[in-house]
Protein backbone atom coordinates (compact mmCIF):
# COMPACT_ATOMS: atom_id res chain seq x y z
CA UNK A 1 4.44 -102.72 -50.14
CA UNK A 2 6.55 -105.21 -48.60
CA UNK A 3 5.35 -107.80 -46.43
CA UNK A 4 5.12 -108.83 -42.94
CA UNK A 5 3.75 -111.87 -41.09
CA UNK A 6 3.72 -110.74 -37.18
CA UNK A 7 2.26 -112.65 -34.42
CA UNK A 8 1.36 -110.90 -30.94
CA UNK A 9 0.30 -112.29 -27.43
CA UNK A 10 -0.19 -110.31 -24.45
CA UNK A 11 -1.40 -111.03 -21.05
CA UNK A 12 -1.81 -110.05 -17.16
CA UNK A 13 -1.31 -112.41 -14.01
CA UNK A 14 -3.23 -111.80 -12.14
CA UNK A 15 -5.80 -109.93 -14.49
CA UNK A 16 -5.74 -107.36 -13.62
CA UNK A 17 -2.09 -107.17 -12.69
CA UNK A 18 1.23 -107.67 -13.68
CA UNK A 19 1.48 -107.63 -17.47
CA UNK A 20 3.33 -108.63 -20.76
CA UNK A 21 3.39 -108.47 -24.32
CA UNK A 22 5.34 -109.65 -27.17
CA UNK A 23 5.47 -109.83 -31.06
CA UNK A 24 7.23 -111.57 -33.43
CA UNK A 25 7.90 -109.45 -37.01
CA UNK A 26 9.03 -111.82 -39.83
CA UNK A 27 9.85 -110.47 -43.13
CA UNK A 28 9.80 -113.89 -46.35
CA UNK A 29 11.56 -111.17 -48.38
CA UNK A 30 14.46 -111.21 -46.45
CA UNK A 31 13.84 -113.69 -44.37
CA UNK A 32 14.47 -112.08 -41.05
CA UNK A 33 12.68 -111.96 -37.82
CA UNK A 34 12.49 -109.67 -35.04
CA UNK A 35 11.20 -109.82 -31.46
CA UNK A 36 9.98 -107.35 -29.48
CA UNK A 37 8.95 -107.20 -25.71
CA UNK A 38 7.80 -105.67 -22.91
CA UNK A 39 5.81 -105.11 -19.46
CA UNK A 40 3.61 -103.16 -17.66
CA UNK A 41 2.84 -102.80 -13.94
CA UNK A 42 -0.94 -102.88 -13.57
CA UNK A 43 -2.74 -103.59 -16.48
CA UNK A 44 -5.17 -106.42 -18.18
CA UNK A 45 -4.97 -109.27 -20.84
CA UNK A 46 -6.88 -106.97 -22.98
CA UNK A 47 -4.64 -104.00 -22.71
CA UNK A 48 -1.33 -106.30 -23.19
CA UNK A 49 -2.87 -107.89 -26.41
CA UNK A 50 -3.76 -104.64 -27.86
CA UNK A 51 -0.34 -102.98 -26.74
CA UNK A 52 1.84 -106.14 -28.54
CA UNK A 53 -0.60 -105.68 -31.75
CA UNK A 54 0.57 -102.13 -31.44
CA UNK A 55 4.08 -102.04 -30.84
CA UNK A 56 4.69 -104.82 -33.63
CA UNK A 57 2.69 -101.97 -36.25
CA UNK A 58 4.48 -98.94 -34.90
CA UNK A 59 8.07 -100.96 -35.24
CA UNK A 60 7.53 -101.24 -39.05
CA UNK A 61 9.14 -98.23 -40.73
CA UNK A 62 7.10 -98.05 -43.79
CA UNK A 63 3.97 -99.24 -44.66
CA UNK A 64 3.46 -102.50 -44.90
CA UNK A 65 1.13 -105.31 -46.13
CA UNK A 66 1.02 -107.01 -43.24
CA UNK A 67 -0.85 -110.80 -42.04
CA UNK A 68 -1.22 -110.26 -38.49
CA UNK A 69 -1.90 -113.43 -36.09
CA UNK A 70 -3.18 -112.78 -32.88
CA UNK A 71 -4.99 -115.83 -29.99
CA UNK A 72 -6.92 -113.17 -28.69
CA UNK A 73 -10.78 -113.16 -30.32
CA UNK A 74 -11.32 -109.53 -29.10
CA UNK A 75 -8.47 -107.94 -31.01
CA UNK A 76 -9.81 -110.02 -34.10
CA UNK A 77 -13.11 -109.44 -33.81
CA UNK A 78 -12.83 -105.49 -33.48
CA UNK A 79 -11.52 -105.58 -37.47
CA UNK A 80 -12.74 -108.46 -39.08
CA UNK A 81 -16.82 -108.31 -37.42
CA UNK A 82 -16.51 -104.61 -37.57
CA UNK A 83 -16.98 -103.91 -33.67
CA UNK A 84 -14.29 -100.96 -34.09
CA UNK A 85 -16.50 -99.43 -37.20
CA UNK A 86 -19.36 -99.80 -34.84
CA UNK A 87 -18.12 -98.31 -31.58
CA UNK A 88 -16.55 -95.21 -33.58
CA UNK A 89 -20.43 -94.47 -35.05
CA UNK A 90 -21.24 -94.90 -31.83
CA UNK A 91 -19.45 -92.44 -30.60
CA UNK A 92 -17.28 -94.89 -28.55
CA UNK A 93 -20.42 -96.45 -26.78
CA UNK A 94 -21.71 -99.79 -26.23
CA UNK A 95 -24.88 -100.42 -24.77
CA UNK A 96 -24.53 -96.72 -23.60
CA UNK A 97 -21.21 -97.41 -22.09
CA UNK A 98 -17.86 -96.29 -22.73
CA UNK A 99 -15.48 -98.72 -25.02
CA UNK A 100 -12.86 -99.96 -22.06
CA UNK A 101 -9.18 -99.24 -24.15
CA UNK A 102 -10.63 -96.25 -26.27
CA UNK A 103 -7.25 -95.03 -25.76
CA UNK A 104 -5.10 -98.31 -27.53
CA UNK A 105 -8.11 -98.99 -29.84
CA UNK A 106 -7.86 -95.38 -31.37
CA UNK A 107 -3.96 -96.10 -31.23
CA UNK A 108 -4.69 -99.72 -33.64
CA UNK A 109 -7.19 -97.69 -35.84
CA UNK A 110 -4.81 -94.98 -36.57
CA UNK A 111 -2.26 -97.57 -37.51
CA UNK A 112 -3.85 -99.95 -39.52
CA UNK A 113 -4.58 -96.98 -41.80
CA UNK A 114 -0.96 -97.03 -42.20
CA UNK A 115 -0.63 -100.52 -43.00
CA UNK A 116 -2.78 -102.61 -45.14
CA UNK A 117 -3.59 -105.66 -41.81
CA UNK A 118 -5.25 -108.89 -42.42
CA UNK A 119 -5.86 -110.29 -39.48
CA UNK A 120 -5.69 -113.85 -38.66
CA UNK A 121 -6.81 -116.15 -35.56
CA UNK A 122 -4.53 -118.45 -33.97
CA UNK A 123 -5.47 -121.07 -31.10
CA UNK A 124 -3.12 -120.04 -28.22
CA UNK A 125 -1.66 -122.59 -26.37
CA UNK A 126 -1.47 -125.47 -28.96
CA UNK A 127 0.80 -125.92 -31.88
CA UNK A 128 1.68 -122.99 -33.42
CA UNK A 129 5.15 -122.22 -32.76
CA UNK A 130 5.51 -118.13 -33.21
CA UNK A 131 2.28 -118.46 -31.09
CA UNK A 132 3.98 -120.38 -28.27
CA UNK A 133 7.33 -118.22 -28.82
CA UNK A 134 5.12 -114.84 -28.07
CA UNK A 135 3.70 -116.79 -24.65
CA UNK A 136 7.18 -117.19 -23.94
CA UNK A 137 8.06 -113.80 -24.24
CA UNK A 138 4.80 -112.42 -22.66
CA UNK A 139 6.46 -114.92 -19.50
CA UNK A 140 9.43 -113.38 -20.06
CA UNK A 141 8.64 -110.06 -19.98
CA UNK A 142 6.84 -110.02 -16.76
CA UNK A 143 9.85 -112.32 -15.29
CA UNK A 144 12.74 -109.72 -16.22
CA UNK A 145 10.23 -106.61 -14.66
């Protein structure tokens, strides 16, 4: 499978409001590296950073191994502590209430079943520089709705 490194940020200002999200696909085998970008009306951080971690998978055209870098703990967390395994036993429940973004988690779960994903946590806002670039676009985004 070939390999990607993507990084993804998302985000709403206020949150709920306006929102963004961005990716960054960069392939070592041919050393190339696409952006991708968009917006949303009237959304949340949440739903932005599960959109970009979406869009970035559903712009690869064949399955991929792919190291995906995300800032945000609660896109992480879903795969790597096994919150998503949990809430689909559950029957999309937590604490006997609905998962909020069944809709883009079912979305992520269908695709990383696609792609073989290891996810990876970035600090955002410090001194990783696809990090910083994805901000930038989030920013952008929202500037050129």
């Amino acid at each position: 499978m070939p390999h990607v490194i993507i990084y993804t940020d998302g985000g709403a200002a206020p949150n709920p409001g306006l929102g963004g999200w961005a990716a960054i696909l960069y392939s070592p085998e041919h050393n190339k590296t696409k952006e991708i970008y968009g917006a949303e009306p009237d959304t949340t951080n949440n739903r932005m950073e599960l959109t970009a971690a979406i869009k970035a998978l559903e712009a690869l055209k064949v399955p991929c191994d792919v190291d995906l870098h995300t800032d945000s703990s609660y896109l992480q967390n879903a795969f790597v502590k096994g919150w998503l395994e949990n809430w689909k036993r559950r029957g999309w429940k937590r604490d006997g209430d609905d998962i909020p973004n069944r809709d883009l988690w079912e979305k992520l779960d269908s695709l990383t079943k696609t792609h073989h994903v290891t996810w990876h946590w970035v600090k955002g806002h410090a001194y990783d520089e696809r990090n910083n670039r994805c901000d930038a676009l989030v920013h952008r985004a929202r500037d050129e709705y």
